[in-house]
PDB file of N, CA and C in Angstrom:
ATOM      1  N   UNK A   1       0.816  -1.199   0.000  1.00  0.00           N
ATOM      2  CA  UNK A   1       0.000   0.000   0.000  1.00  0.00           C
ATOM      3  C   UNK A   1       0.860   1.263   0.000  1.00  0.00           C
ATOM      4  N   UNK A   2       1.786   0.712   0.653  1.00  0.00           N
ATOM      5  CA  UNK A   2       2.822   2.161   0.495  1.00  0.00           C
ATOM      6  C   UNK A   2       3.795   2.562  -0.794  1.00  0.00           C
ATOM      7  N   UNK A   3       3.900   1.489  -1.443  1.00  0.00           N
ATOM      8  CA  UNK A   3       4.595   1.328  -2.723  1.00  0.00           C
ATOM      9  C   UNK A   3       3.438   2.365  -3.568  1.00  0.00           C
ATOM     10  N   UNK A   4       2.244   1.829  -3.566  1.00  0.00           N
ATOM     11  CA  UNK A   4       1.361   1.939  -4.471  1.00  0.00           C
ATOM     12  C   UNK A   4       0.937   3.825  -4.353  1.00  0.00           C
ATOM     13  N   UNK A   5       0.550   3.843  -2.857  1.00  0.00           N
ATOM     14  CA  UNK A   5       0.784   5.473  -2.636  1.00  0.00           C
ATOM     15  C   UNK A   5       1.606   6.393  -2.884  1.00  0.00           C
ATOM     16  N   UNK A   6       3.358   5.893  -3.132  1.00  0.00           N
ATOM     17  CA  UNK A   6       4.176   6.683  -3.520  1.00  0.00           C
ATOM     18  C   UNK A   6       4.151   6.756  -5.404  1.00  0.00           C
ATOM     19  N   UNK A   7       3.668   5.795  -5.864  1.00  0.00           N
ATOM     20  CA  UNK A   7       3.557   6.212  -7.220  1.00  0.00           C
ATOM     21  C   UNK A   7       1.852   6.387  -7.937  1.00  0.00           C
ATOM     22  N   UNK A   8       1.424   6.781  -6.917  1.00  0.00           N
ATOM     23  CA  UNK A   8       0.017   7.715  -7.440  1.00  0.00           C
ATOM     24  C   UNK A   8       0.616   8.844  -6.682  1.00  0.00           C
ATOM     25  N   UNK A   9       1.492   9.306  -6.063  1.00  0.00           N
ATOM     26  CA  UNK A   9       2.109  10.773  -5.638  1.00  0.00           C
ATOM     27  C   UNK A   9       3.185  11.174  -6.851  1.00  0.00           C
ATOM     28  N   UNK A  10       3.956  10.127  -7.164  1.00  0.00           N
ATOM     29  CA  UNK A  10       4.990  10.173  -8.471  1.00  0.00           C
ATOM     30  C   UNK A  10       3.651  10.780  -9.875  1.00  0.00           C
ATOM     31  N   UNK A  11       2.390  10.135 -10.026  1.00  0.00           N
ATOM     32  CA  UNK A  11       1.822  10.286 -11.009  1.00  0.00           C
ATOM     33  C   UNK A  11       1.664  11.519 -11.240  1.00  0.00           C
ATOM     34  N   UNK A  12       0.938  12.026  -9.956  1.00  0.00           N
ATOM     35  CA  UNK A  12       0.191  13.523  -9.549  1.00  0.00           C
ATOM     36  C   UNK A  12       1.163  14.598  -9.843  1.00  0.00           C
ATOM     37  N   UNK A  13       2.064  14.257  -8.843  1.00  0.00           N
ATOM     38  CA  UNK A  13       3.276  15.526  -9.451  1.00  0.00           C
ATOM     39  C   UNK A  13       3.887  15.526 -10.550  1.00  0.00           C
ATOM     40  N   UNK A  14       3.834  14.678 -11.786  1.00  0.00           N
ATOM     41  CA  UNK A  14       4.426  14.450 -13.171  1.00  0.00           C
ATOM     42  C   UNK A  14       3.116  15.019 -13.336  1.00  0.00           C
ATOM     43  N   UNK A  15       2.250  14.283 -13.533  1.00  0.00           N
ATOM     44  CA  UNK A  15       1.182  15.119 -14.203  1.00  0.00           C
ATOM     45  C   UNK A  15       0.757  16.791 -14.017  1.00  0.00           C
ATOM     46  N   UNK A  16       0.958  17.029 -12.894  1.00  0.00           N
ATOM     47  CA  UNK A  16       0.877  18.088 -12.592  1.00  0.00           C
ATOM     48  C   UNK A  16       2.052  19.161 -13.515  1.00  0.00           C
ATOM     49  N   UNK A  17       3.382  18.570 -13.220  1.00  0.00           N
ATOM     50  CA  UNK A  17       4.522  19.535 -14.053  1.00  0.00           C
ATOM     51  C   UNK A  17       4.493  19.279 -15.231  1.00  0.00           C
ATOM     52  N   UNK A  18       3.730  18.319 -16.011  1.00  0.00           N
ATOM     53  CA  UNK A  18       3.121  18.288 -17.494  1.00  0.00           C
ATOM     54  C   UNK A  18       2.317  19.259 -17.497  1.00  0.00           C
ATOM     55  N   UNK A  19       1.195  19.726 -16.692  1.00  0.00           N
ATOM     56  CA  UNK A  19       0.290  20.703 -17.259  1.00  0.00           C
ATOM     57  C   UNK A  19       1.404  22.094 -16.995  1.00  0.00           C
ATOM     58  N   UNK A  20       2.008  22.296 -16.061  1.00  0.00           N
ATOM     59  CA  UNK A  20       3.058  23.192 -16.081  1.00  0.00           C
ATOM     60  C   UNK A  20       3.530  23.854 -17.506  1.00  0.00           C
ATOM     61  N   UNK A  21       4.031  22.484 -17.746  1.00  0.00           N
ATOM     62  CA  UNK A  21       4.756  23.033 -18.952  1.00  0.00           C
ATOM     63  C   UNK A  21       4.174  23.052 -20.161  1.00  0.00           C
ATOM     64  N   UNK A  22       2.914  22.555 -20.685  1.00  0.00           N
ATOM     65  CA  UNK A  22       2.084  22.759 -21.305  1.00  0.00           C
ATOM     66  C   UNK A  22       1.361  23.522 -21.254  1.00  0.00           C
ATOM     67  N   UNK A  23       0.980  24.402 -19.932  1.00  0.00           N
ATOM     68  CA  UNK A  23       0.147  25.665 -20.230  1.00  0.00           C
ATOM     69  C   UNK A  23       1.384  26.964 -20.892  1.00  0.00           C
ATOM     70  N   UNK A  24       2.626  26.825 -20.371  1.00  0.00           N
ATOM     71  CA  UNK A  24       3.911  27.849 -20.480  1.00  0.00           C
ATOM     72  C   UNK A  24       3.845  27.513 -22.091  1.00  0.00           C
ATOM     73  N   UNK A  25       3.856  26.629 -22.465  1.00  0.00           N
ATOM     74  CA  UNK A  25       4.126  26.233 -24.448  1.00  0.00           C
ATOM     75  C   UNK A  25       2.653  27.041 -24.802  1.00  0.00           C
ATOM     76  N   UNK A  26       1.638  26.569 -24.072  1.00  0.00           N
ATOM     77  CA  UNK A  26       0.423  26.971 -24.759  1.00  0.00           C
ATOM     78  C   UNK A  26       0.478  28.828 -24.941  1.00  0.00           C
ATOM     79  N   UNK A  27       1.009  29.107 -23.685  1.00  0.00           N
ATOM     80  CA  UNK A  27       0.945  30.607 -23.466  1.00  0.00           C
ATOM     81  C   UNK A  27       2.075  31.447 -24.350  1.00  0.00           C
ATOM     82  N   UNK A  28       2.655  30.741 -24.590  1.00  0.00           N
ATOM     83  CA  UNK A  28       4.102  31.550 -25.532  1.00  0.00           C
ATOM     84  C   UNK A  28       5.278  31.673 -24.757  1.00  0.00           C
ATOM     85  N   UNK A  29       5.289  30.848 -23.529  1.00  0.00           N
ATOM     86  CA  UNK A  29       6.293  31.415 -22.738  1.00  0.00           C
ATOM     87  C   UNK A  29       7.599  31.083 -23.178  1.00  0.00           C
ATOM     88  N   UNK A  30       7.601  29.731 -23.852  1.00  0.00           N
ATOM     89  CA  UNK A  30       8.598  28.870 -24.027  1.00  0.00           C
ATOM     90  C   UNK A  30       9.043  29.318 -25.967  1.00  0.00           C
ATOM     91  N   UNK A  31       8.474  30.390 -26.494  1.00  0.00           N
ATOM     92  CA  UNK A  31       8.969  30.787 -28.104  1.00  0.00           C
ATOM     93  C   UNK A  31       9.505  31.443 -27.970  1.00  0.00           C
ATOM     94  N   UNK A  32       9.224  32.115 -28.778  1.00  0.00           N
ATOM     95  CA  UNK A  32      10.394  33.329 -29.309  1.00  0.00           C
ATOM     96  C   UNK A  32      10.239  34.888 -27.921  1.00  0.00           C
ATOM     97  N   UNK A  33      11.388  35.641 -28.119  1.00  0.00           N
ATOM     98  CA  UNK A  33      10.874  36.843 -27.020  1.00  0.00           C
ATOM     99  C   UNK A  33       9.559  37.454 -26.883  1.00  0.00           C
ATOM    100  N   UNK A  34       9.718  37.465 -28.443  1.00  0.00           N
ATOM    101  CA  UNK A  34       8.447  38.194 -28.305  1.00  0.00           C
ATOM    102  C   UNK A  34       6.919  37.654 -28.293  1.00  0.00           C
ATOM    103  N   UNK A  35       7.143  36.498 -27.996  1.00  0.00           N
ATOM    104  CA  UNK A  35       6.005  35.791 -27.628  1.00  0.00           C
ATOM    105  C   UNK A  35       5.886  35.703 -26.368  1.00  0.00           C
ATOM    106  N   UNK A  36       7.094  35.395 -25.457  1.00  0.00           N
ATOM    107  CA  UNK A  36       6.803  35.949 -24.189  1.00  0.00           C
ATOM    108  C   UNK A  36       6.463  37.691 -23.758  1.00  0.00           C
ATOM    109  N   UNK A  37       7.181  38.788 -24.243  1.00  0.00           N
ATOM    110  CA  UNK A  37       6.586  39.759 -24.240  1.00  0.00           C
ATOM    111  C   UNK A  37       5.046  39.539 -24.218  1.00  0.00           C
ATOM    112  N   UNK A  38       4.556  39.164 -25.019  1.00  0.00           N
ATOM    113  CA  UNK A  38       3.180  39.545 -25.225  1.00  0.00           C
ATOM    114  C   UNK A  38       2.565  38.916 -24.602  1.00  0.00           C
ATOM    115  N   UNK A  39       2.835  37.380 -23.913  1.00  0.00           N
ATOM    116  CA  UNK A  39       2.061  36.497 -22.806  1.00  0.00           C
ATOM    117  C   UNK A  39       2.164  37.412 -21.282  1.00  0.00           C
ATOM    118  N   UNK A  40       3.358  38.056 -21.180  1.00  0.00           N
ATOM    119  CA  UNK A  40       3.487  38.745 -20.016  1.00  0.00           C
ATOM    120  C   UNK A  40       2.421  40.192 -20.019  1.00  0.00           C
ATOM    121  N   UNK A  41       2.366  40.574 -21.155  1.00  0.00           N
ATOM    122  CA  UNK A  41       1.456  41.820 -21.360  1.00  0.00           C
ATOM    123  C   UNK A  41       0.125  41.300 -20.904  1.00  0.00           C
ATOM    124  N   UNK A  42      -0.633  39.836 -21.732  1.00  0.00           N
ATOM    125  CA  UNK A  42      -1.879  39.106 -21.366  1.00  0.00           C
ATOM    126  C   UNK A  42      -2.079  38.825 -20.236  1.00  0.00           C
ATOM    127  N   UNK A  43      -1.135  38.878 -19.437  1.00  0.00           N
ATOM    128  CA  UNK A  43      -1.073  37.845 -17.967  1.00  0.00           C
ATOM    129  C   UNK A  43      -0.981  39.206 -17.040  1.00  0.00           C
ATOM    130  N   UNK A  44      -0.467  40.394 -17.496  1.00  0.00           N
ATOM    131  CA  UNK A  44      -0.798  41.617 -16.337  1.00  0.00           C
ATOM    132  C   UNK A  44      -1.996  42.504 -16.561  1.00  0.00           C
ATOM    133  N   UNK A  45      -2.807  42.298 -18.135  1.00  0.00           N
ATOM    134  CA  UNK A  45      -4.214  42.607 -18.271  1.00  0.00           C
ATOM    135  C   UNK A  45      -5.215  41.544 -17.698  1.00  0.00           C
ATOM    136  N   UNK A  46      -4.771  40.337 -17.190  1.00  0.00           N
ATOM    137  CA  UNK A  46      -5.756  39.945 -16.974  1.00  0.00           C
ATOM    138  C   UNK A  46      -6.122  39.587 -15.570  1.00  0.00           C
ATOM    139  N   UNK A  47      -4.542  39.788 -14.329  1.00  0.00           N
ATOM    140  CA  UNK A  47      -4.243  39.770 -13.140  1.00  0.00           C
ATOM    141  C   UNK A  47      -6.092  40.808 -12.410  1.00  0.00           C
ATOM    142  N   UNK A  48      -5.632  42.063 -12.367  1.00  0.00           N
ATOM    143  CA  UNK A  48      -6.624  42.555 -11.770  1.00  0.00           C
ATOM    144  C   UNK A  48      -7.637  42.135 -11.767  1.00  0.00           C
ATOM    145  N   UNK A  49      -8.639  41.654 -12.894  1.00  0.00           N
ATOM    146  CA  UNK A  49     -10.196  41.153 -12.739  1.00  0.00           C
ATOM    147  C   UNK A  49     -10.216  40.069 -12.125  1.00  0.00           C
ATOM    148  N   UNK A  50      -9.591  39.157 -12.096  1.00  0.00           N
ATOM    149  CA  UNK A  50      -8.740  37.888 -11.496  1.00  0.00           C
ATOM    150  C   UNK A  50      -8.940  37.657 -10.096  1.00  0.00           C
ATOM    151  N   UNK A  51      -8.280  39.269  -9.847  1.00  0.00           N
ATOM    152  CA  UNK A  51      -7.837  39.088  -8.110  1.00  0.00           C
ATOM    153  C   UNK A  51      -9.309  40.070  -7.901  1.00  0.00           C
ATOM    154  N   UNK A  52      -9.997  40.272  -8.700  1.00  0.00           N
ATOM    155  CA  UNK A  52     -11.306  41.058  -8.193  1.00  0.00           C
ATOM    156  C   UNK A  52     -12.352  40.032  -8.309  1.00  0.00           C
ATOM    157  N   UNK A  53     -11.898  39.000  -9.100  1.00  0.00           N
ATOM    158  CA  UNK A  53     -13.252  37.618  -9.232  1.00  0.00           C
ATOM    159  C   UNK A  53     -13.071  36.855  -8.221  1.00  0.00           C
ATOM    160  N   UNK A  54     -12.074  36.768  -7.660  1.00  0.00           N
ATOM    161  CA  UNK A  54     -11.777  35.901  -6.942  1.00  0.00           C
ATOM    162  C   UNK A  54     -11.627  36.521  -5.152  1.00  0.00           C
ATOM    163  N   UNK A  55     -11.253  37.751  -5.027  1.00  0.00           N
ATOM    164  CA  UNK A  55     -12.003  38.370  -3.644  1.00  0.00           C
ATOM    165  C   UNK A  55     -13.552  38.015  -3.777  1.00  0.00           C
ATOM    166  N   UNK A  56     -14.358  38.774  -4.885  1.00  0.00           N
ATOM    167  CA  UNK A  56     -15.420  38.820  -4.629  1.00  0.00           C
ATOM    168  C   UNK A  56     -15.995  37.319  -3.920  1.00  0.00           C
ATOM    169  N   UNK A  57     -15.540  36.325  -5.036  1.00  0.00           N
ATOM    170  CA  UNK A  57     -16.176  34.906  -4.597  1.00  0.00           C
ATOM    171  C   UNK A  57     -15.514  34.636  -3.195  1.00  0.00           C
ATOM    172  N   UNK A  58     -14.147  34.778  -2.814  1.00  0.00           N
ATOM    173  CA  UNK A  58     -14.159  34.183  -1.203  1.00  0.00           C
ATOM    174  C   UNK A  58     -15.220  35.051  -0.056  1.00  0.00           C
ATOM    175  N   UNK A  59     -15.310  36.590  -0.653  1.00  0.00           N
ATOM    176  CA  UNK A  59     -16.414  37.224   0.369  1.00  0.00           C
ATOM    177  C   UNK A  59     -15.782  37.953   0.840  1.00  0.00           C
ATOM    178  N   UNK A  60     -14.327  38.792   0.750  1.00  0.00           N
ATOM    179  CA  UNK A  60     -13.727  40.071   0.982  1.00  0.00           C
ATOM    180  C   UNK A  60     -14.043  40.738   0.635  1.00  0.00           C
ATOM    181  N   UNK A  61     -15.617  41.477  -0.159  1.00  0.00           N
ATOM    182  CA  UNK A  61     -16.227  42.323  -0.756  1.00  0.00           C
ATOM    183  C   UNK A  61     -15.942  43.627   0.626  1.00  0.00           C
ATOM    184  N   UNK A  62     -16.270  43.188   1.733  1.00  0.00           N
ATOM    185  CA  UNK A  62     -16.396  44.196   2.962  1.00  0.00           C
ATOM    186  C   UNK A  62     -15.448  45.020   3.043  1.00  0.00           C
ATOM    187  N   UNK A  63     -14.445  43.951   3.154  1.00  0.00           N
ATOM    188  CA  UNK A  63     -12.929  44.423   3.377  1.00  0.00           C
ATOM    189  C   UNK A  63     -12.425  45.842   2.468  1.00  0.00           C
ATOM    190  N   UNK A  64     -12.892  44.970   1.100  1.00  0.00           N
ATOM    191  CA  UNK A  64     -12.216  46.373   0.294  1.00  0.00           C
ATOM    192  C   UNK A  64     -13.042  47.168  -0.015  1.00  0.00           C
ATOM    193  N   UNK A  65     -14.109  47.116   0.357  1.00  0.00           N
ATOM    194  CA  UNK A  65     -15.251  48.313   0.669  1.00  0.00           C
ATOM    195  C   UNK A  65     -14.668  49.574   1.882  1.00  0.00           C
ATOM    196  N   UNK A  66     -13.941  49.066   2.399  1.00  0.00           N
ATOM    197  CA  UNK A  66     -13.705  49.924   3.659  1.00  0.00           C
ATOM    198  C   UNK A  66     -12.243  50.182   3.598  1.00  0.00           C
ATOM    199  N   UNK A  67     -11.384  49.441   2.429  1.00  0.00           N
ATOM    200  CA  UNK A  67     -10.404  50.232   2.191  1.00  0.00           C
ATOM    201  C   UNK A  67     -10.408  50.561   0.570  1.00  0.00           C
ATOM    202  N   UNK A  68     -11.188  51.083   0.355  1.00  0.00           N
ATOM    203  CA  UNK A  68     -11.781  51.821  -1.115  1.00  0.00           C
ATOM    204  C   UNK A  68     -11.496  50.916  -2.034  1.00  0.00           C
ATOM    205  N   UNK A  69      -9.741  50.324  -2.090  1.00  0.00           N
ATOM    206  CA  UNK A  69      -9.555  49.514  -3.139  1.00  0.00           C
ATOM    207  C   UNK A  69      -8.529  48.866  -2.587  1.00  0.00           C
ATOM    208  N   UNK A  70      -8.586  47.639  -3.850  1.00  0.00           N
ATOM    209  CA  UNK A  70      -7.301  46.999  -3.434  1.00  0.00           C
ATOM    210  C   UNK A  70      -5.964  47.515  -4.008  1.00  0.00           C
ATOM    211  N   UNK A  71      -4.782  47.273  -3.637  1.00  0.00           N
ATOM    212  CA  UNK A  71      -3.515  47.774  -3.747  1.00  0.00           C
ATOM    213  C   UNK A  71      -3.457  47.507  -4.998  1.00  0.00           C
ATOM    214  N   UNK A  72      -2.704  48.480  -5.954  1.00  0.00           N
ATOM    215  CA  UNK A  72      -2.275  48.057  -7.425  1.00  0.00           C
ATOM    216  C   UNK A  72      -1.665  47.143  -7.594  1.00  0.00           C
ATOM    217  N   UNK A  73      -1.812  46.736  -8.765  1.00  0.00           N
ATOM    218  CA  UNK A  73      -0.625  45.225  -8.697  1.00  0.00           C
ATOM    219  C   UNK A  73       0.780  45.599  -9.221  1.00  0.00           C
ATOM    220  N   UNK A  74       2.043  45.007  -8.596  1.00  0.00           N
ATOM    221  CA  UNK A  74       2.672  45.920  -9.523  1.00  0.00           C
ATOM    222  C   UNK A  74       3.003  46.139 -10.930  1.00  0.00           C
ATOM    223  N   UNK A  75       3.841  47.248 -11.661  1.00  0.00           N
ATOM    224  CA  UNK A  75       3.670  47.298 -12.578  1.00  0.00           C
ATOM    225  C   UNK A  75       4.999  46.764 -12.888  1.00  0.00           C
ATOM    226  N   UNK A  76       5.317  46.244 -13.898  1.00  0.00           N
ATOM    227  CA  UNK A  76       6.845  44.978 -14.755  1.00  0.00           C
ATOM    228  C   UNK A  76       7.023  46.284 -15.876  1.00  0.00           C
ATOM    229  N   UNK A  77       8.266  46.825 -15.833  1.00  0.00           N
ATOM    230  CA  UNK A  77       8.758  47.136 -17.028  1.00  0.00           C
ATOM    231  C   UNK A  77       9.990  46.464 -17.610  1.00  0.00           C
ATOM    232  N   UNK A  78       9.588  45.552 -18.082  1.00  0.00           N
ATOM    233  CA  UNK A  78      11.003  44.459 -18.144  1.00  0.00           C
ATOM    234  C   UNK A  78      10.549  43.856 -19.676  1.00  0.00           C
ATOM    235  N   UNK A  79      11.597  43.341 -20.274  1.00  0.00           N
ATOM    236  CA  UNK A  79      12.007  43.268 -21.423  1.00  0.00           C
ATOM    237  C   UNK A  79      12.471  42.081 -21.061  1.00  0.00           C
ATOM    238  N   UNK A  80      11.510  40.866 -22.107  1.00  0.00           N
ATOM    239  CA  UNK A  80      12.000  39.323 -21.813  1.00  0.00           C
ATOM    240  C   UNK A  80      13.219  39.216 -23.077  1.00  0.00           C
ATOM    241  N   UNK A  81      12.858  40.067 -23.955  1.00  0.00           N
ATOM    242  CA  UNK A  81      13.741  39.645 -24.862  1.00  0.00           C
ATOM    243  C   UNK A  81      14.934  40.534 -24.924  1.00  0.00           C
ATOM    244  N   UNK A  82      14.891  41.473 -24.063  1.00  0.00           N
ATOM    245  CA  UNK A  82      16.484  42.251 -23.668  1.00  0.00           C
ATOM    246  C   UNK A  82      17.214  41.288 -22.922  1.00  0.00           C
ATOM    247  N   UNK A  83      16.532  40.657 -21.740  1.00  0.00           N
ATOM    248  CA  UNK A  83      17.177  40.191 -20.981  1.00  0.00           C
ATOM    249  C   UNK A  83      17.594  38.830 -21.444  1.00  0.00           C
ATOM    250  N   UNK A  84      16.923  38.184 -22.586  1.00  0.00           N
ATOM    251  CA  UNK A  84      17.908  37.132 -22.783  1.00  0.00           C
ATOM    252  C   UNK A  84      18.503  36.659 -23.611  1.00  0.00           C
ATOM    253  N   UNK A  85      18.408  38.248 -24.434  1.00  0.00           N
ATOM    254  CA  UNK A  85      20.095  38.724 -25.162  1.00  0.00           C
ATOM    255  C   UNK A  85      21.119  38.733 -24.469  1.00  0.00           C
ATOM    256  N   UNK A  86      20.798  39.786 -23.225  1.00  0.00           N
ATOM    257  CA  UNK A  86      21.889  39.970 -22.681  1.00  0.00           C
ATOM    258  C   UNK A  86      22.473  38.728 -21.807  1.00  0.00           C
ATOM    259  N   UNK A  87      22.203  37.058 -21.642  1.00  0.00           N
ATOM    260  CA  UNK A  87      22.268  36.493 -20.843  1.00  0.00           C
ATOM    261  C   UNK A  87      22.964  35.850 -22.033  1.00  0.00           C
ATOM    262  N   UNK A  88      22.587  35.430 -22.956  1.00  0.00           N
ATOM    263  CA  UNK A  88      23.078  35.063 -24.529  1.00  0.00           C
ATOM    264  C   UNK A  88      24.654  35.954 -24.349  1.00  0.00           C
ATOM    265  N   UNK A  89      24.428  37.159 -24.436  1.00  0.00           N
ATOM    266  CA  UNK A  89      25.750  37.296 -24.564  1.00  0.00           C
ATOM    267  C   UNK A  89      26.767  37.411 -23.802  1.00  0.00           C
ATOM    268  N   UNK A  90      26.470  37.135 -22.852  1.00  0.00           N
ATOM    269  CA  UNK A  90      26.974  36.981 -21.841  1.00  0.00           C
ATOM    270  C   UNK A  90      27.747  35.813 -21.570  1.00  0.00           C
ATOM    271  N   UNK A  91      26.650  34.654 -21.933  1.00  0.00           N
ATOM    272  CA  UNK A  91      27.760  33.377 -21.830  1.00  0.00           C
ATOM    273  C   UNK A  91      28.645  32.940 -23.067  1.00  0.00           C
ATOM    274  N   UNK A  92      28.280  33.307 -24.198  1.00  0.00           N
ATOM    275  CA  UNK A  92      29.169  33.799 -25.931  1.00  0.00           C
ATOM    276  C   UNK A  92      30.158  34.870 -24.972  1.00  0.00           C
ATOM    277  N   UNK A  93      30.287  35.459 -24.598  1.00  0.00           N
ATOM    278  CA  UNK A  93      31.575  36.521 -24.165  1.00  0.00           C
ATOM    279  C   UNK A  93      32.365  35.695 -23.038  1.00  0.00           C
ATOM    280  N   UNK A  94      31.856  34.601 -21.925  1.00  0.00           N
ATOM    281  CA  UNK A  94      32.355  34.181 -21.366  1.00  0.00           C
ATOM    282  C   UNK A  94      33.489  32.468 -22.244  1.00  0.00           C
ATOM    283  N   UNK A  95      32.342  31.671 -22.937  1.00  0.00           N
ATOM    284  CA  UNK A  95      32.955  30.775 -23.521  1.00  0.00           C
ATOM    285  C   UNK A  95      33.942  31.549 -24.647  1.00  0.00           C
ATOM    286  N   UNK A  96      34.155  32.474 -25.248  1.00  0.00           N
ATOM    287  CA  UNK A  96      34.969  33.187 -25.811  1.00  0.00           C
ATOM    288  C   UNK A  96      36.505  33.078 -25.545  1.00  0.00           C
ATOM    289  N   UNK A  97      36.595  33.644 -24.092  1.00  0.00           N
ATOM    290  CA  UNK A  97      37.988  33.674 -23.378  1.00  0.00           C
ATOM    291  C   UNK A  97      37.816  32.684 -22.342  1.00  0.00           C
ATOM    292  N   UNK A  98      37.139  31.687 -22.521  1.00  0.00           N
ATOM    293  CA  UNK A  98      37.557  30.274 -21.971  1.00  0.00           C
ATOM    294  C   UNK A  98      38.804  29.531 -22.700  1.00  0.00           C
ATOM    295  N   UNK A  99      39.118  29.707 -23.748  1.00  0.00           N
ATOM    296  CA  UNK A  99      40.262  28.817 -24.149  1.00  0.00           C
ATOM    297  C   UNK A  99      41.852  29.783 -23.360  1.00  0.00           C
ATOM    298  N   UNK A 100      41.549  31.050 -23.595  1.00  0.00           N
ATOM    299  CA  UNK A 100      42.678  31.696 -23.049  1.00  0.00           C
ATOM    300  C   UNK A 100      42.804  31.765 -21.511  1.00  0.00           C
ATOM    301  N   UNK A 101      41.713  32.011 -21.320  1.00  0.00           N
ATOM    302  CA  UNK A 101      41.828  31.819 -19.416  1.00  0.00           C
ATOM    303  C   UNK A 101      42.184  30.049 -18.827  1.00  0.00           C
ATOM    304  N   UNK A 102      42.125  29.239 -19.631  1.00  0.00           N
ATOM    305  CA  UNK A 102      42.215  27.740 -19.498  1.00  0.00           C
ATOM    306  C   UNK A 102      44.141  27.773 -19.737  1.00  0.00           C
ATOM    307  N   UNK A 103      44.402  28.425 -20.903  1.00  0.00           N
ATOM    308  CA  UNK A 103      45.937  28.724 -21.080  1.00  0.00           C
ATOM    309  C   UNK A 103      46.707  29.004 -19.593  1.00  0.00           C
ATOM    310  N   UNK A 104      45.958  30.363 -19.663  1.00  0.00           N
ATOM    311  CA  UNK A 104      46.576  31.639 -18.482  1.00  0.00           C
ATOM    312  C   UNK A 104      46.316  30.756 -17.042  1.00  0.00           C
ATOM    313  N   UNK A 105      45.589  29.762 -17.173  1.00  0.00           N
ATOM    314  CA  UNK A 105      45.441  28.817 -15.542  1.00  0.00           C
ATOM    315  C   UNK A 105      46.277  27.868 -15.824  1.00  0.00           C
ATOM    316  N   UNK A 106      46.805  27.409 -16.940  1.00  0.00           N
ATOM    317  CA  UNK A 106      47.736  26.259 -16.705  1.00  0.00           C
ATOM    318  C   UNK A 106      48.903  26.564 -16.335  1.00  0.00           C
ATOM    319  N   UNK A 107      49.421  27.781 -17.003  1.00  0.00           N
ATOM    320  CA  UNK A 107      50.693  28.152 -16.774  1.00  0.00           C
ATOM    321  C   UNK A 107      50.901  28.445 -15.522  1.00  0.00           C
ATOM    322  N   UNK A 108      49.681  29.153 -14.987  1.00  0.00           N
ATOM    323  CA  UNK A 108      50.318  29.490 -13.198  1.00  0.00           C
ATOM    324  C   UNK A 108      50.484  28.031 -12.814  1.00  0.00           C
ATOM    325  N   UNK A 109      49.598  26.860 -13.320  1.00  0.00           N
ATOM    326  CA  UNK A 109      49.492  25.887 -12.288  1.00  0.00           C
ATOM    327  C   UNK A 109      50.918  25.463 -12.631  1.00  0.00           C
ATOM    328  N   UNK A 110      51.129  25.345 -13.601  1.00  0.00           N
ATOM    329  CA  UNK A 110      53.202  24.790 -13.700  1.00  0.00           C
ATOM    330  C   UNK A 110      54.035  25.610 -13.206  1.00  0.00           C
ATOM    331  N   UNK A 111      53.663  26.634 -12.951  1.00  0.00           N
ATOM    332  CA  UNK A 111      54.556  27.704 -12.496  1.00  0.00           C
ATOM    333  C   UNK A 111      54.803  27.317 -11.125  1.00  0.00           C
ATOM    334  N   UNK A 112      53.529  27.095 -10.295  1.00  0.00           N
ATOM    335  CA  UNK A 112      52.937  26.630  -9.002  1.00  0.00           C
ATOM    336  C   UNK A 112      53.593  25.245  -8.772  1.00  0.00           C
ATOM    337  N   UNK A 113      53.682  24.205  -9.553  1.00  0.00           N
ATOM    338  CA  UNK A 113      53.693  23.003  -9.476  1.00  0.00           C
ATOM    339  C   UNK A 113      55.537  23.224  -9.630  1.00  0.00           C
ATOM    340  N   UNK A 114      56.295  24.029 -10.408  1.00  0.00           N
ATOM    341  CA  UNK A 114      57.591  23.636 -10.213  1.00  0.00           C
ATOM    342  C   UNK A 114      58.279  24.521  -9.132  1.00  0.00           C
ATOM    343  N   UNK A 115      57.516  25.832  -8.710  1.00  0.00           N
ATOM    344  CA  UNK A 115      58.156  26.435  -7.295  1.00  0.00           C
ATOM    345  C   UNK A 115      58.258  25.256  -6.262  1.00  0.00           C
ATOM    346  N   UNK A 116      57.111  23.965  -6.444  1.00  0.00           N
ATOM    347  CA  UNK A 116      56.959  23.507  -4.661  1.00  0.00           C
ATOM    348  C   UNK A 116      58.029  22.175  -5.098  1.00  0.00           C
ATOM    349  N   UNK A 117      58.537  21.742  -6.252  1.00  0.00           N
ATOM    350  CA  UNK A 117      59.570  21.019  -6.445  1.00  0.00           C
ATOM    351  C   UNK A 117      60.332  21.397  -6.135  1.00  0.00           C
ATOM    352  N   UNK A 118      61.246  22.640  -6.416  1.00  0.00           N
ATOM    353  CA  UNK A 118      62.173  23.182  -6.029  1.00  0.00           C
ATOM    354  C   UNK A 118      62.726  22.992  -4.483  1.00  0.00           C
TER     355      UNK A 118
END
């Protein structure tokens, strides 16, 4: 019984990080930048009514009656596809001077390795 419980828990959480990653493909998250751009634009037009459908239904109607409104959500000025240029080039600029910094580390290490012979 316990075998059997740990892989209907194995199922649930695979299945579960399948819909994960199938709603992220469905949404554009996983294409091109600018497909995430524009899923992130959909996903902060559609936050507020969201968090206003969903107060209303738990029954915090009172609450934010008496504090006029709810807090803004915040606002993202961020650039999916700046940022993963710049992460792109970042590791292209690092594997770049990997062959020379791999040089420039061997030599200290012989340098290192024949001072402690000495």
């Amino acid at each position: 019984t316990v075998a059997a419980f740990d892989s209907f828990r194995f199922v649930i959480k695979g299945s579960l990080a399948g819909a994960a990653v199938y709603m992220a493909y469905d949404q554009g998250l996983l294409g091109s930048g600018t497909q995430g751009a524009e899923a992130l634009k959909k996903a902060q037009a559609a936050l507020p009514p969201a968090i206003q459908e969903w107060t209303s239904y738990v029954g915090w109607e009172v609450r934010t009656v008496q504090m006029n409104t709810l807090p803004p959500t915040p606002k993202f000025d961020f650039s999916l596809s700046d940022s993963w240029n710049k992460g792109v080039q970042t590791v292209m600029s690092a594997l770049s001077v990997a062959p020379t910094r791999a040089c420039e580390y061997t030599v200290e290490g012989w340098k290192y390795v024949k001072d402690l012979v000495k």
